[in-house]
C-alpha atoms as a PDB file:
ATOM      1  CA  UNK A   1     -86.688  83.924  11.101  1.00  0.00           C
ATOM      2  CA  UNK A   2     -87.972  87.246  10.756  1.00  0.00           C
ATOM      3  CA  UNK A   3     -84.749  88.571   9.557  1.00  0.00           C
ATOM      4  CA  UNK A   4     -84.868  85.785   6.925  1.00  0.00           C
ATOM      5  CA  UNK A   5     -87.948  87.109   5.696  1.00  0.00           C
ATOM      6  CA  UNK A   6     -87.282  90.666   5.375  1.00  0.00           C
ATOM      7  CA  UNK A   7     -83.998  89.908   3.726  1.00  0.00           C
ATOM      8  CA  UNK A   8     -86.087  88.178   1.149  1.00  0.00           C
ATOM      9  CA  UNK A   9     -88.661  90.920   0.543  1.00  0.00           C
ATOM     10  CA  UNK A  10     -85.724  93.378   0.299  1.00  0.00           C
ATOM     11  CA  UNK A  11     -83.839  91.478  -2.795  1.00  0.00           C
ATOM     12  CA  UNK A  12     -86.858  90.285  -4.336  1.00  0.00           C
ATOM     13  CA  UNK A  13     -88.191  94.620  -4.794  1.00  0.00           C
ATOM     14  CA  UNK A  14     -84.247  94.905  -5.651  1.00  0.00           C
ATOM     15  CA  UNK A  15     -84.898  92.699  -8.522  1.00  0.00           C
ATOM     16  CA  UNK A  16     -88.298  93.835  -9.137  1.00  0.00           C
ATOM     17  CA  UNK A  17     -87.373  97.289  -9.428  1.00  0.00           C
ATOM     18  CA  UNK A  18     -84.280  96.327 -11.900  1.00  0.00           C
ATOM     19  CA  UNK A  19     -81.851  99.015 -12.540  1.00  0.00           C
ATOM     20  CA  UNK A  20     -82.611 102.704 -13.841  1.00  0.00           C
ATOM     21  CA  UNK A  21     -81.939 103.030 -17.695  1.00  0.00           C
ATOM     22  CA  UNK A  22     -79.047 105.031 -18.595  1.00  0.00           C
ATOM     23  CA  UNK A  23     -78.583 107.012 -21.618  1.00  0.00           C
ATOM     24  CA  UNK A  24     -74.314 107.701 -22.071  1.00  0.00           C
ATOM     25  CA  UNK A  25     -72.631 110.005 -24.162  1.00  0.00           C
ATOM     26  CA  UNK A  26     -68.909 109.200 -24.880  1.00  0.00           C
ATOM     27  CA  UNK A  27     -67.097 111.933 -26.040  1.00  0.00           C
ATOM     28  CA  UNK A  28     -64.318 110.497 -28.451  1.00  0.00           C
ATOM     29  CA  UNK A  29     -62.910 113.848 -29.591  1.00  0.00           C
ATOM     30  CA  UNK A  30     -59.914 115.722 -28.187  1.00  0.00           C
ATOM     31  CA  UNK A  31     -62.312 118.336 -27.016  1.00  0.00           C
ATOM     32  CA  UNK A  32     -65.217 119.044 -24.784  1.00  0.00           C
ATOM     33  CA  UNK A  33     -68.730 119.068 -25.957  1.00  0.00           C
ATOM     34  CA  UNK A  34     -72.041 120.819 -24.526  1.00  0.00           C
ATOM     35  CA  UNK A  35     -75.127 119.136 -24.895  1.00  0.00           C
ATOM     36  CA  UNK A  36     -78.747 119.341 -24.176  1.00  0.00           C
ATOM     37  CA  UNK A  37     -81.093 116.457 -22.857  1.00  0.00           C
ATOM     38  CA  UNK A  38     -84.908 116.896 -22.854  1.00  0.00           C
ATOM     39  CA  UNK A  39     -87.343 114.857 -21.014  1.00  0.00           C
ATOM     40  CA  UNK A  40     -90.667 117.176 -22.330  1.00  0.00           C
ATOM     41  CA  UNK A  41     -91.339 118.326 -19.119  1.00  0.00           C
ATOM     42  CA  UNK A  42     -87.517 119.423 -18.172  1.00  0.00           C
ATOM     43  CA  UNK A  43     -84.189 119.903 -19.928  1.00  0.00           C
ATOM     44  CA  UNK A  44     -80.579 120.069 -18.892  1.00  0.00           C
ATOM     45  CA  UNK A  45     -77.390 121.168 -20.491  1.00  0.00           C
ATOM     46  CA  UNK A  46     -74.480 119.076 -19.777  1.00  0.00           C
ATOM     47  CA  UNK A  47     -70.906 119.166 -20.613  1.00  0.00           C
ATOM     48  CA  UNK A  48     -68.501 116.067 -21.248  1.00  0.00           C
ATOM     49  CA  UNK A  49     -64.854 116.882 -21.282  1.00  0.00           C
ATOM     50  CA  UNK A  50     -62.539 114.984 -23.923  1.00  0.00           C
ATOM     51  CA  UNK A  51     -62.012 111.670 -24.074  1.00  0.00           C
ATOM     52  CA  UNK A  52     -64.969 111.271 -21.294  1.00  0.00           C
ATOM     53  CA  UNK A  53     -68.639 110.458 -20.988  1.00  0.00           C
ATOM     54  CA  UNK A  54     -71.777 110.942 -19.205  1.00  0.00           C
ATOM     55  CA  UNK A  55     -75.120 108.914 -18.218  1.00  0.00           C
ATOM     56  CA  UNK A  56     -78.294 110.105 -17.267  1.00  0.00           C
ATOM     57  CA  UNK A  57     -81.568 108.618 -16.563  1.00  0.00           C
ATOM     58  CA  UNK A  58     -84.196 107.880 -19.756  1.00  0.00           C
ATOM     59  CA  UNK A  59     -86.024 104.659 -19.026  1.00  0.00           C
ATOM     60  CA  UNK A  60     -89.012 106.769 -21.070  1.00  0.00           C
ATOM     61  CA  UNK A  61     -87.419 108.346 -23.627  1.00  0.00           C
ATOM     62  CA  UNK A  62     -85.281 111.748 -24.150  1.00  0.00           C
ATOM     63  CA  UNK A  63     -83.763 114.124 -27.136  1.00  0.00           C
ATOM     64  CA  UNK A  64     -80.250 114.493 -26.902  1.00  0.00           C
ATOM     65  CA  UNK A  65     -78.769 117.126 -28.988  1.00  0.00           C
ATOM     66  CA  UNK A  66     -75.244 117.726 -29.363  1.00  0.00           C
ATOM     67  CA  UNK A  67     -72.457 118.813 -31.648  1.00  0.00           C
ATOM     68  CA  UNK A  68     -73.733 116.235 -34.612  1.00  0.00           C
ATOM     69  CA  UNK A  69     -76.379 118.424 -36.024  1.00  0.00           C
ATOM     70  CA  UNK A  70     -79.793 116.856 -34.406  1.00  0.00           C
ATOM     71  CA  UNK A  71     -81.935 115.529 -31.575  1.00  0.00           C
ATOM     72  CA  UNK A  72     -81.263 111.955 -31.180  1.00  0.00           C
ATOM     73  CA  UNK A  73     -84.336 110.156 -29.334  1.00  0.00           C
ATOM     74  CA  UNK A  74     -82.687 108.009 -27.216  1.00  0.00           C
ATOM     75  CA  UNK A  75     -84.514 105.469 -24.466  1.00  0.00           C
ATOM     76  CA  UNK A  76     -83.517 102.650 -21.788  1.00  0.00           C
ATOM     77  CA  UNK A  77     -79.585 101.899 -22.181  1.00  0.00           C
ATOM     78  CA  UNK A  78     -78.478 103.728 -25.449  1.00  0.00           C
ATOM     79  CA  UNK A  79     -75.020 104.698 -25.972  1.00  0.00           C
ATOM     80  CA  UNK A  80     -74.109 107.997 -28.274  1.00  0.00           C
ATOM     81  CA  UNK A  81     -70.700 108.077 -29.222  1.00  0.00           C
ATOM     82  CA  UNK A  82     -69.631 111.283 -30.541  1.00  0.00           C
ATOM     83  CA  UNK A  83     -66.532 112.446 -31.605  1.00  0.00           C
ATOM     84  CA  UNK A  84     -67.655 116.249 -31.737  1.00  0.00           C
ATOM     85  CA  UNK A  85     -68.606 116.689 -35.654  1.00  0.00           C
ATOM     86  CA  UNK A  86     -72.051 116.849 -37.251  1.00  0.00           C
ATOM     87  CA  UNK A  87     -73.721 113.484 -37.990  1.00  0.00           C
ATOM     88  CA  UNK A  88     -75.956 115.233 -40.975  1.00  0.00           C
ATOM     89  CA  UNK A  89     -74.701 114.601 -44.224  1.00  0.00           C
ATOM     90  CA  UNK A  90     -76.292 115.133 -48.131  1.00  0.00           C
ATOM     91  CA  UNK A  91     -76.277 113.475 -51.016  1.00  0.00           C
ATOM     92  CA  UNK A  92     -74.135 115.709 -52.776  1.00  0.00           C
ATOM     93  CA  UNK A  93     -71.544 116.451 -49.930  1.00  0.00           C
ATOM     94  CA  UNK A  94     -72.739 120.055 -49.785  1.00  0.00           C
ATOM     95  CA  UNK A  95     -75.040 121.815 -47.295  1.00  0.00           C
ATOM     96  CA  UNK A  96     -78.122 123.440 -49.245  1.00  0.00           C
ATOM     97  CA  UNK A  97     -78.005 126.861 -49.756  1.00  0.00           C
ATOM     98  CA  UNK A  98     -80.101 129.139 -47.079  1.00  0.00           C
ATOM     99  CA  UNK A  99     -83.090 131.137 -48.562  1.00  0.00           C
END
């Protein structure tokens, strides 16, 4: 009986505690990407070789920047797909001139 019990209060702080949310980057390109993740209080660079992708923990929120030109702020179960080009585009097609 007392197995019974514990095997109960084991699934129900399984299902309690739910599962950890997992930012993924899939890499779509023919090439291998860098990119940084930043939690505020820590960062990481990771690399995802072609064709490939990577998850990492964010149930409270992270930037992601990679090869598409700015941080994404991802959270919970977000999926970036990326094929390795810039995600920033303008209105007339043409990057403003630098000052």
């Amino acid at each position: 009986m007392n197995t019974l019990k514990l095997l109960a209060a084991a699934t129900a702080l399984v299902l309690i505690a739910g599962p950890a949310a997992a930012v993924t980057v899939k890499n779509t390109s023919n090439a291998e990407i860098t990119l940084g993740v930043n939690w505020g209080n820590k960062t990481k660079v990771e690399t995802v070789a072609a064709g490939k992708s990577v998850s990492f923990e964010c149930k409270d929120g992270c930037g992601v920047t990679g090869p598409w030109g700015f941080s994404w702020m991802a959270k919970g179960d977000d999926v970036i797909p990326t094929d390795g080009k810039s995600l920033v585009t303008y209105m007339d097609g043409k990057k403003p001139d630098s000052e």
